[in-house]
Every structure is written in structure tokens, then in C-alpha cells.
N, C-alpha and C. Protein backbone atom coordinates (compact mmCIF):
# COMPACT_ATOMS: atom_id res chain seq x y z
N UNK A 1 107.23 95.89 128.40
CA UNK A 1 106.05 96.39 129.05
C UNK A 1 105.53 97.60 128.29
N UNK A 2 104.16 97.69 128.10
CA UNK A 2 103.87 99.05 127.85
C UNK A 2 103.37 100.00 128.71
N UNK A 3 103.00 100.73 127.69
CA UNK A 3 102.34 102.21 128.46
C UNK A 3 101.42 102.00 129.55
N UNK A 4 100.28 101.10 129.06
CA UNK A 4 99.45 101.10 130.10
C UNK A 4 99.20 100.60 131.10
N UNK A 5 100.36 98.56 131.16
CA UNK A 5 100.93 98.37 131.90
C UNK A 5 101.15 99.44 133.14
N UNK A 6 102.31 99.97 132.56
CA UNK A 6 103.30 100.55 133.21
C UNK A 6 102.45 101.71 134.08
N UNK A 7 101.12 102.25 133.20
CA UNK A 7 100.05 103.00 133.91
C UNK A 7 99.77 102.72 135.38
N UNK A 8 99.23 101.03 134.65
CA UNK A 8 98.40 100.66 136.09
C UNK A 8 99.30 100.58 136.94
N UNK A 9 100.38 100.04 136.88
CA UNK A 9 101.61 99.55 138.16
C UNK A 9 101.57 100.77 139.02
N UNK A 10 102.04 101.98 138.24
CA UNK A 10 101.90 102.77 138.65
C UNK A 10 101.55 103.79 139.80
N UNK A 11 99.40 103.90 139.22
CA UNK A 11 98.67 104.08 140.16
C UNK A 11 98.98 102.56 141.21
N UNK A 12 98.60 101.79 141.11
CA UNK A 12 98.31 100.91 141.99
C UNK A 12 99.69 101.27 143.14
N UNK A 13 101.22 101.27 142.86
CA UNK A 13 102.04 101.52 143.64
C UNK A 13 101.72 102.80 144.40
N UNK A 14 100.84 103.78 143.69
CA UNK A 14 100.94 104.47 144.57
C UNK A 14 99.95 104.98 145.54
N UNK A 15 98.74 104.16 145.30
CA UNK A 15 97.52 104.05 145.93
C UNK A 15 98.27 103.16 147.60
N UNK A 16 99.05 102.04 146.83
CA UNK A 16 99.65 101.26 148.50
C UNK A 16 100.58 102.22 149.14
N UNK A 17 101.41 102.94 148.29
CA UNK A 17 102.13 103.62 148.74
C UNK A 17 101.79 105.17 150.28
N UNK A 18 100.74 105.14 149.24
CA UNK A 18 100.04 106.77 150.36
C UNK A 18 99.55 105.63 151.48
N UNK A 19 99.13 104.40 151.25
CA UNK A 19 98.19 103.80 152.60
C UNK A 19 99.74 103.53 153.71
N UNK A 20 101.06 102.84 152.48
CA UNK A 20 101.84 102.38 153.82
C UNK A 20 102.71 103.72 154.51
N UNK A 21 103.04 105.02 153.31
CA UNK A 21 103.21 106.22 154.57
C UNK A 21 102.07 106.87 155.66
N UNK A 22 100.87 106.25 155.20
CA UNK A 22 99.96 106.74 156.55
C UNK A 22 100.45 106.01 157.92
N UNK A 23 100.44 104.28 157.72
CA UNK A 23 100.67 103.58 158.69
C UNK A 23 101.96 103.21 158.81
N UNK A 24 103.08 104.00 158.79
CA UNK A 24 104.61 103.82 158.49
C UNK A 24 105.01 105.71 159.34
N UNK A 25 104.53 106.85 159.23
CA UNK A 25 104.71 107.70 159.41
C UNK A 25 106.02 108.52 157.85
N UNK A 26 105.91 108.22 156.79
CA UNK A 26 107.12 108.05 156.36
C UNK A 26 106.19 109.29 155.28
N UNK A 27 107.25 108.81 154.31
CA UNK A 27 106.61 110.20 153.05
C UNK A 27 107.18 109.61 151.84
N UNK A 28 107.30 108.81 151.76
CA UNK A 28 108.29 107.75 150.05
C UNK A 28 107.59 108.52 149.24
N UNK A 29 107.79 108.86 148.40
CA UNK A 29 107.30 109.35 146.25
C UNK A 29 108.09 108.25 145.66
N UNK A 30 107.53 108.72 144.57
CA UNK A 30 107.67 107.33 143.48
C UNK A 30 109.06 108.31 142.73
N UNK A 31 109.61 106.90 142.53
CA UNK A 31 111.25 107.55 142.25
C UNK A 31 111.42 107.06 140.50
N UNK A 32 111.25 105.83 140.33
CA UNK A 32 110.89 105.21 139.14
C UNK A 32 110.88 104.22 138.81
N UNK A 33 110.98 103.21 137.73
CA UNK A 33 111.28 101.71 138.13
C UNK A 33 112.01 101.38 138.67
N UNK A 34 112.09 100.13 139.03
CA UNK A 34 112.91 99.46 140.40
C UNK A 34 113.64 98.57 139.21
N UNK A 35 113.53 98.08 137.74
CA UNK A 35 114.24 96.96 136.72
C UNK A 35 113.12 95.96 136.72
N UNK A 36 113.58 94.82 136.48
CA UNK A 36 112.95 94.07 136.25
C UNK A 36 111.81 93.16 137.18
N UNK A 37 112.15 93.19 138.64
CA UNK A 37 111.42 92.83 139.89
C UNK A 37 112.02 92.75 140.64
N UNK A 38 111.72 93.42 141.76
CA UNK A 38 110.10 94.50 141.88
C UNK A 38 110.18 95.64 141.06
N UNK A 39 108.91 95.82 140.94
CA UNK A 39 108.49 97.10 139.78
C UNK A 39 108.76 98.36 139.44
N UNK A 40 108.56 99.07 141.16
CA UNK A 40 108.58 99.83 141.18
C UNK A 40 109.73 100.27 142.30
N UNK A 41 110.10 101.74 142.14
CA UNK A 41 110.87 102.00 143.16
C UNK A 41 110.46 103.42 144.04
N UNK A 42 110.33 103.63 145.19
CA UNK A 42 110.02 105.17 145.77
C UNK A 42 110.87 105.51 147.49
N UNK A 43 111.21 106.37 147.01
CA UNK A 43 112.42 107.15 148.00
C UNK A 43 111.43 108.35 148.97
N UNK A 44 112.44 108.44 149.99
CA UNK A 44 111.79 109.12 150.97
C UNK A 44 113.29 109.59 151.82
N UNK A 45 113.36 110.66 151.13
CA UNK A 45 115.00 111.00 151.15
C UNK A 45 115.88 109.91 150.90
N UNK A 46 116.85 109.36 151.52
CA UNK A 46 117.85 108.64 151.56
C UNK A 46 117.11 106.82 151.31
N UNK A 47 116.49 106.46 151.82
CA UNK A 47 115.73 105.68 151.90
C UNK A 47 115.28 105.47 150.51
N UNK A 48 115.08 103.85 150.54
CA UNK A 48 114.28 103.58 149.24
C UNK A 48 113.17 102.22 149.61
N UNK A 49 112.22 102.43 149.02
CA UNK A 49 111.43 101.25 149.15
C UNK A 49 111.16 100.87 147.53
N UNK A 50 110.89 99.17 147.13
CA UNK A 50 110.28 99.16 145.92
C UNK A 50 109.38 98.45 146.16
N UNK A 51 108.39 98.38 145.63
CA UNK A 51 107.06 98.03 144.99
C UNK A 51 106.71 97.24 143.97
N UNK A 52 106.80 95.30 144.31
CA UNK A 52 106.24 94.73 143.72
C UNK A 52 104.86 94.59 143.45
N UNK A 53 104.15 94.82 142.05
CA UNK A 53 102.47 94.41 141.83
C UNK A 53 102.24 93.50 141.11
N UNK A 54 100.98 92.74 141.84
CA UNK A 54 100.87 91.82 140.72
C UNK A 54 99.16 91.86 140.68
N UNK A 55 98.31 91.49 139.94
CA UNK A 55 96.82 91.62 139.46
C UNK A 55 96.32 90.40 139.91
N UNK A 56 95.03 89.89 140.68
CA UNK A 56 94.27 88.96 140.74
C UNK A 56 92.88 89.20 140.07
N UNK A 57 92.42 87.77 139.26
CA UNK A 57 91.48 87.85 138.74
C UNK A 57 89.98 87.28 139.12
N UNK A 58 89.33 87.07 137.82
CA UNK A 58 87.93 86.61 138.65
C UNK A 58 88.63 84.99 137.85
N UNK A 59 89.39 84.87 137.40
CA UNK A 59 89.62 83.49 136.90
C UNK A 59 90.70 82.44 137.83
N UNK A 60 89.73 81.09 137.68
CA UNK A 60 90.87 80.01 137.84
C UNK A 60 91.61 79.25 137.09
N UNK A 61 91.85 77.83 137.43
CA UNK A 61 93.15 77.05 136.57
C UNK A 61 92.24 76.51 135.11
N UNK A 62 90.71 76.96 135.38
CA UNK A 62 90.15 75.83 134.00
C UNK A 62 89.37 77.15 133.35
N UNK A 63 89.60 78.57 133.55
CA UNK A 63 89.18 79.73 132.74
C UNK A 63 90.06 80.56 131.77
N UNK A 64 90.69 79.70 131.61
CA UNK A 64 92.03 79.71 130.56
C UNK A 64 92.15 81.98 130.79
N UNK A 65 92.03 82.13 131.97
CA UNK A 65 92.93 83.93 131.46
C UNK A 65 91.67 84.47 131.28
N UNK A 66 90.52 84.35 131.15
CA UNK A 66 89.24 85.08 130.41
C UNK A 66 88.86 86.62 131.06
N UNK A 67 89.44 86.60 132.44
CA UNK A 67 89.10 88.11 132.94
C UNK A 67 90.00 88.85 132.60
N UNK A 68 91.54 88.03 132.86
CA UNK A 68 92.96 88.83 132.52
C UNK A 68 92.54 89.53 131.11
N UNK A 69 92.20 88.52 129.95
CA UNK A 69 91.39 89.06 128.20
C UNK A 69 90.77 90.04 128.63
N UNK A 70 89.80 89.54 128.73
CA UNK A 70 88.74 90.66 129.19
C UNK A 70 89.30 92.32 129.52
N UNK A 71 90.21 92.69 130.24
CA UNK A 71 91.03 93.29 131.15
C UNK A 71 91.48 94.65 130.21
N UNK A 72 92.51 93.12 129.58
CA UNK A 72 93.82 93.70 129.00
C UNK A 72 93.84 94.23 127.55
N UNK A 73 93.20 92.84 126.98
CA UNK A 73 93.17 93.13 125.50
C UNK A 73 92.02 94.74 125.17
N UNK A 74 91.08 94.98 126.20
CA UNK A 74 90.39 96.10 126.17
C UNK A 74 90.67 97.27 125.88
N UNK A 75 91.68 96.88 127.13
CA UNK A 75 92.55 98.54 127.58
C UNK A 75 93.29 98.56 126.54
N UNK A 76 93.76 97.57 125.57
CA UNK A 76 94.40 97.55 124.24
C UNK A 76 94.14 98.10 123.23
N UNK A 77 92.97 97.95 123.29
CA UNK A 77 92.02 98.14 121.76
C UNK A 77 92.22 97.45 121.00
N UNK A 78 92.00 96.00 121.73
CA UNK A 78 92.60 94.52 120.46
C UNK A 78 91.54 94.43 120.26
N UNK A 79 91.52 94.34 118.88
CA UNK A 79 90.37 93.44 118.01
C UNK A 79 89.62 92.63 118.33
N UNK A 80 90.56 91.76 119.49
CA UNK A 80 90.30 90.01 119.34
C UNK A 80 89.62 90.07 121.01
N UNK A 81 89.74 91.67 121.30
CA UNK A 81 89.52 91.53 123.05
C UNK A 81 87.68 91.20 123.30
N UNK A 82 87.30 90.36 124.23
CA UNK A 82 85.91 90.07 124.14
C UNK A 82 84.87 91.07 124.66
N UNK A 83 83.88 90.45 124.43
CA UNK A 83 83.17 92.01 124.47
C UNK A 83 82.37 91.90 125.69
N UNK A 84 81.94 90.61 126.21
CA UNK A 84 81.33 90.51 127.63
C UNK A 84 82.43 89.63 128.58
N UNK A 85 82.12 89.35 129.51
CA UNK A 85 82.17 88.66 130.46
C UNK A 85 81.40 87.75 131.33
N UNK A 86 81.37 86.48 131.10
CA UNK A 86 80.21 85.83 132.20
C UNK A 86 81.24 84.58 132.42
N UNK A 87 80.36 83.99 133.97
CA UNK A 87 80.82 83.31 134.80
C UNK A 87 80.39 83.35 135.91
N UNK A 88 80.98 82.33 137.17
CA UNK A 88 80.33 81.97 138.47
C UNK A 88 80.94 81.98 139.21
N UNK A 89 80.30 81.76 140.58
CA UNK A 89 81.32 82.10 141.46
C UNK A 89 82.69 82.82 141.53
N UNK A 90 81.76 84.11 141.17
CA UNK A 90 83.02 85.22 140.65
C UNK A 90 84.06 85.46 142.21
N UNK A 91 83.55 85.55 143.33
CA UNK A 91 84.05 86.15 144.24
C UNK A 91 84.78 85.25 144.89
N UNK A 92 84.59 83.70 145.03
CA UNK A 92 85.31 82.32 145.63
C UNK A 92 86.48 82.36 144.74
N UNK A 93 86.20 82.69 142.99
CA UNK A 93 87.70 82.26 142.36
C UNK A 93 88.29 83.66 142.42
N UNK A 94 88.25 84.82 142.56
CA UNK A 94 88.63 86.20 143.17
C UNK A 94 89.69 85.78 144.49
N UNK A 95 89.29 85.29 145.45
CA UNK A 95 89.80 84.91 146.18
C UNK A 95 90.74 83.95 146.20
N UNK A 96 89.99 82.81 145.43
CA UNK A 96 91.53 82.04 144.87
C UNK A 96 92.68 82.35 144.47
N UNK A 97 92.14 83.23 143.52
CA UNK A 97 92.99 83.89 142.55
C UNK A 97 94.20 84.43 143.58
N UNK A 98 93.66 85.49 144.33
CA UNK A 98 94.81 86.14 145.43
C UNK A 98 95.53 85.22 145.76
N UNK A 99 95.05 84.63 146.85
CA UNK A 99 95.86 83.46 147.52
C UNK A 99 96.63 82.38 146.64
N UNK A 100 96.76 82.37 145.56
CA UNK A 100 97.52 82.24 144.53
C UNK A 100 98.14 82.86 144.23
N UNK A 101 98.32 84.04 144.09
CA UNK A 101 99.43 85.33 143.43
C UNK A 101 100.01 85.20 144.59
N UNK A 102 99.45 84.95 145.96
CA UNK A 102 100.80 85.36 147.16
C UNK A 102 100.52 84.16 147.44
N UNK A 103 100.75 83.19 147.09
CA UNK A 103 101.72 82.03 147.10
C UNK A 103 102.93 82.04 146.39
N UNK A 104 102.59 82.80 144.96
CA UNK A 104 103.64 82.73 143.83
C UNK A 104 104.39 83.59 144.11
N UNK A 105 104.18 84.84 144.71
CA UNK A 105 104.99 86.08 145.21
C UNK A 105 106.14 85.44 146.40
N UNK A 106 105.23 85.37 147.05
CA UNK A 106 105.68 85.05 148.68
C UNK A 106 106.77 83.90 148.83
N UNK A 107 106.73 83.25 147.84
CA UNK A 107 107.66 82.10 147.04
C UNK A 107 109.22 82.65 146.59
N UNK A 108 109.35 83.59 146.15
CA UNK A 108 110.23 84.28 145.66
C UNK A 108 111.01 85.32 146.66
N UNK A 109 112.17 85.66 146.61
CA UNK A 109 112.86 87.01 146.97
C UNK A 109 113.03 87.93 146.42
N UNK A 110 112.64 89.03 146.94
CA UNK A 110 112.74 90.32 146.05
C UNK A 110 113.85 91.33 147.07
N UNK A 111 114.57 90.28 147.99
CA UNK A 111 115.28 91.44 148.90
C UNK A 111 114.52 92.48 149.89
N UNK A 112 115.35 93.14 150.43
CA UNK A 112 114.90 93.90 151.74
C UNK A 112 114.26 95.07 151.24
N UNK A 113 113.67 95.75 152.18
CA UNK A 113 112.76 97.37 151.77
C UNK A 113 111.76 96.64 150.41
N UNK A 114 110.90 96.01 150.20
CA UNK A 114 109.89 95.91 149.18
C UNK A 114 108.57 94.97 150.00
N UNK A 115 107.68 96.50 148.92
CA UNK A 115 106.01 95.82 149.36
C UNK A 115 105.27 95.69 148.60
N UNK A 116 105.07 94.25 149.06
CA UNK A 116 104.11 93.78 147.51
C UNK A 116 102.55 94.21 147.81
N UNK A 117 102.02 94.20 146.24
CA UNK A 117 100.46 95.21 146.29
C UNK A 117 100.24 94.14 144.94
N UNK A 118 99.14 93.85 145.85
CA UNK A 118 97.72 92.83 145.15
C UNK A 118 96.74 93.71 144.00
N UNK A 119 96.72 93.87 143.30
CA UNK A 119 95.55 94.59 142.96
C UNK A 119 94.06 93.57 142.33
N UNK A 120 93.21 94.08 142.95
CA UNK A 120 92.11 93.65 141.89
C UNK A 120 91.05 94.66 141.30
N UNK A 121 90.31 94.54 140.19
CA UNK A 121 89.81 95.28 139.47
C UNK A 121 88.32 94.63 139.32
N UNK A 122 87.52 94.33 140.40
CA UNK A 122 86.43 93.26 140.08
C UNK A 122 85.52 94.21 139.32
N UNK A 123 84.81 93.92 139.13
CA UNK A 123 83.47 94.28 138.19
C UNK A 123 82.06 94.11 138.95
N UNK A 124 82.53 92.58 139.59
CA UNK A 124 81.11 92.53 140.11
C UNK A 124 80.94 92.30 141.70
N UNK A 125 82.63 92.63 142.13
CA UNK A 125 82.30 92.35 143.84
C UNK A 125 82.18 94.12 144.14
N UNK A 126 81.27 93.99 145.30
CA UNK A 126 81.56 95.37 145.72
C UNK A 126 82.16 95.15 147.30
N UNK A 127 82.89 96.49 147.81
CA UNK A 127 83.81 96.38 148.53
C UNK A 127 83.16 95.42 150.10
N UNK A 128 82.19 95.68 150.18
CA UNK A 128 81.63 95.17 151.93
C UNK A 128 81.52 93.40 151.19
N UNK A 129 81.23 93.08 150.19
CA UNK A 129 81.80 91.55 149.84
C UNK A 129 83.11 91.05 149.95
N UNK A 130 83.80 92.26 149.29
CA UNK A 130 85.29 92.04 149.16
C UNK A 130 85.81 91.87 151.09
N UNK A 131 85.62 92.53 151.85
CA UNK A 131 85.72 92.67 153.18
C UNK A 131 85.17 91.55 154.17
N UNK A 132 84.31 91.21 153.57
CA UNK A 132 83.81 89.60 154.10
C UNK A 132 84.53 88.26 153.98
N UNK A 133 84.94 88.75 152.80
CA UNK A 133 86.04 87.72 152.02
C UNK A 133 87.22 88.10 152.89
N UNK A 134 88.09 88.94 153.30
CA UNK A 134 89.14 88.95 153.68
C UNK A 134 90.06 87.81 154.57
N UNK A 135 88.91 87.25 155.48
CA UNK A 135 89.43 85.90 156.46
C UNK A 135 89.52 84.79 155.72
N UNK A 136 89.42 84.76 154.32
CA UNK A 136 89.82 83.55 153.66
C UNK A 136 90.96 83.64 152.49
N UNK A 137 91.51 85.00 152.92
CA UNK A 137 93.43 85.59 151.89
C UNK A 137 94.05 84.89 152.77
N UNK A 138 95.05 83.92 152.44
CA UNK A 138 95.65 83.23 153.16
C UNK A 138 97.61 84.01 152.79
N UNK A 139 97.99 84.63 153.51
CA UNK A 139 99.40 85.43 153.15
C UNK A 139 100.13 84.12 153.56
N UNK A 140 101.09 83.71 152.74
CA UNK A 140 102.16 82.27 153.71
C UNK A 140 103.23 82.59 154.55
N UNK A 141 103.49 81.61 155.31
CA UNK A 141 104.14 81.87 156.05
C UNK A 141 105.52 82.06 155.31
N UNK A 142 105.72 82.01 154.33
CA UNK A 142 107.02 82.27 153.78
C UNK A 142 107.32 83.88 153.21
N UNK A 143 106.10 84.44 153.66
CA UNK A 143 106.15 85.77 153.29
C UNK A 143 107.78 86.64 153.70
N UNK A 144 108.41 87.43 152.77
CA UNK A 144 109.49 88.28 153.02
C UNK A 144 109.12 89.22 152.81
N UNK A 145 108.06 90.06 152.46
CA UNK A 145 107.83 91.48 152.25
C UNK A 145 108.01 92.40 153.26
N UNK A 146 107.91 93.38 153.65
CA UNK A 146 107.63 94.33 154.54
C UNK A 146 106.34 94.86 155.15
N UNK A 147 105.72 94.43 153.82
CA UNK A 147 104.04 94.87 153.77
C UNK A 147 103.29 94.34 152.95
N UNK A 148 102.40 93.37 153.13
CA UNK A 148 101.34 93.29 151.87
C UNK A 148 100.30 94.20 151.72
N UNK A 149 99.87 94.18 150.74
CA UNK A 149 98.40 94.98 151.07
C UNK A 149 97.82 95.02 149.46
N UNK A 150 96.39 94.68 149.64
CA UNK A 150 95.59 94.50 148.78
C UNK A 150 94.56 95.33 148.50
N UNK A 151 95.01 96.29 147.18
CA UNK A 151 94.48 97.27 146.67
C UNK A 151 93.04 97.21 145.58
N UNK A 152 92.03 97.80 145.59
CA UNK A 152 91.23 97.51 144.56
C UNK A 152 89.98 98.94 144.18
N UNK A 153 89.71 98.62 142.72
CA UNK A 153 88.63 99.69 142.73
C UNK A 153 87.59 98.93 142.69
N UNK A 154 86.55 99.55 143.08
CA UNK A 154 84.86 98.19 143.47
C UNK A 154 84.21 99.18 142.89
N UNK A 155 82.90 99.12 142.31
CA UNK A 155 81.65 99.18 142.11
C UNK A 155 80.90 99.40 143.11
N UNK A 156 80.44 101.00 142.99
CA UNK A 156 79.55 101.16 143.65
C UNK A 156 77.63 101.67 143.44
N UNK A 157 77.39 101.18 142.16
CA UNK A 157 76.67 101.43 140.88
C UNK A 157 77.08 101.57 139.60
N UNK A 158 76.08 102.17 139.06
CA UNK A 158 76.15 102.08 137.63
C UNK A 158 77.24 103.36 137.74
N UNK A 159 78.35 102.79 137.08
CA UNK A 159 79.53 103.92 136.68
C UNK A 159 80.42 104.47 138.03
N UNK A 160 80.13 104.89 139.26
CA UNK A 160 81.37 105.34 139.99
C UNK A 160 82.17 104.22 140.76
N UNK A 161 82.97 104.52 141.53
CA UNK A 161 83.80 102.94 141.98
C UNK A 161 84.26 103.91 143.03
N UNK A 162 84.33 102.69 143.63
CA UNK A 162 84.84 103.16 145.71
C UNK A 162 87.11 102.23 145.41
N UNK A 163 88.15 103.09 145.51
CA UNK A 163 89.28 102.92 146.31
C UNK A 163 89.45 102.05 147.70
N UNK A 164 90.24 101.21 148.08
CA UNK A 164 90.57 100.78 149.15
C UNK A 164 91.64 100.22 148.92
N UNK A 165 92.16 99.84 150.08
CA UNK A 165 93.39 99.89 150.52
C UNK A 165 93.31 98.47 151.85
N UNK A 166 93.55 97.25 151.66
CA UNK A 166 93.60 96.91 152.97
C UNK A 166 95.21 95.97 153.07
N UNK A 167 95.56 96.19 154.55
CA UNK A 167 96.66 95.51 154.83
C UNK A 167 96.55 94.09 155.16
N UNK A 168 97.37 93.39 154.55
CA UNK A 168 96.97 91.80 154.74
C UNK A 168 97.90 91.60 155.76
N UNK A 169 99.76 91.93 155.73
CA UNK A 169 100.60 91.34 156.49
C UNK A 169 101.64 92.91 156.52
């Protein structure tokens, strides 16, 4: 993993983190990685919680990765990273996208005390879309987490971006 990876996990753990000690009464800090999965790890005295993240995109099964590119290779400074973005029905495969990552999550065990955090990074949804959308995140019933919750920065014009925080399960 690198640096900036390891950046975003980061913030994002700890953007869910401040939302689940609001609605938890608790006080966890970020302690450090958790190994290999879940990601992250944060203590609150004696106590430990970790923090699986994973990223949803504006892409589906036939956009071969193009937002993940878009994304990643940027924040890279790859050569090869593209320089626009276009496409449709950005906000239906946004949504896919989720309900896909927590299928694939929710699928798996990561053991007791861990909360998984969705992040997305849209470009072109802004948050009262994103919030409309919410009754169609489908969390499964096979969920083991403690907490989901789906983190994102939105667009709120040209250049600033609105934080949120919402709890799915």
C-alpha cells in the first residue's frame, strides 16, 4: 500500500469514526493499522475497534475501472492517468457500485468490534441526490459489522465540497 492509499483510509476511518463516537457515546482515536483486514485500528482506552474501508465508484461490470483510473492514477501522478471523465447514469451505477462493495464486504468476516466505511468521492452527485438515493443501498442480511456507514465528499460548486456521514446499518 502506499502513502496515499494509506492517506485516504485514513481520513475516511476517521471521518466514520468521529460520526460512530457521536452515536456510540465513546471517544476511539486512531491507534494504527489493524494488518492486513480490516484496515484500520482505533482504541478508546482498553477497548479497540477496527475499521474496514472500501471505495465505491461511478463504474460498473462493463466500465472496465475508469473512475477507480480516473481516481487513482491522478492522485499518482501517472502518466497514463486520464485526463477527463465521461459517462451515464453516473448516480444508478454509484449506487450499484455500493451495493456491490457490501455484498463483497458483508460476505466476509472480519471478526468482532469492526466498522465497515463505504467511501465515495463522486464528482458529479451532490449530497441531496446522494440522500435520495439512499432507499436503494441494499446492506445484506449477512451483514457482521457493528456499523456500516457511508462516508463521502460531494460537490457543492465550482471547487468547495460538503462532508457527510450517513449510517446504513
Amino acid at each position: 500500500m502506499d502513502s496515499i492509499q494509506n492517506g485516504v483510509e485514513r481520513w475516511v476511518g476517521n471521518q466514520v469514526i468521529e460520526r460512530y463516537n457521536t452515536d456510540h457515546r465513546t471517544s476511539f482515536q486512531f491507534h494504527g493499522r489493524a494488518g492486513e483486514a480490516p484496515d484500520l485500528e482505533y482504541r478508546d482506552g482498553s477497548r479497540s475497534l477496527r475499521v474496514e474501508v472500501t471505495t465505491a465508484y461511478y463504474d460498473d461490470k462493463n466500465d472496465k475501472d475508469k473512475h477507480a483510473k480516473f481516481l487513482w492514477l491522478a492522485a499518482r501522478k501517472h502518466p497514463d492517468a486520464p485526463q477527463k471523465l465521461s459517462g451515464k447514469d453516473c448516480d444508478e451505477k454509484l449506487v450499484k457500485n455500493i451495493n456491490a462493495r457490501l455484498a463483497d464486504k458483508c460476505s466476509k468476516s472480519y471478526g468482532p468490534n469492526c466498522v465497515l466505511a463505504v467511501f465515495v468521492f463522486p464528482q458529479l452527485t451532490r449530497v441531496w441526490e446522494m440522500e435520495a438515493r439512499l432507499e436503494d443501498i441494499s446492506v445484506p442480511a449477512t451483514n457482521r459489522f457493528d456499523a456500516i456507514y457511508l462516508f463521502g465528499e460531494f460537490p457543492i460548486g465550482i471547487g468547495p465540497t460538503e462532508l457527510r456521514v450517513w449510517k446504513l446499518a
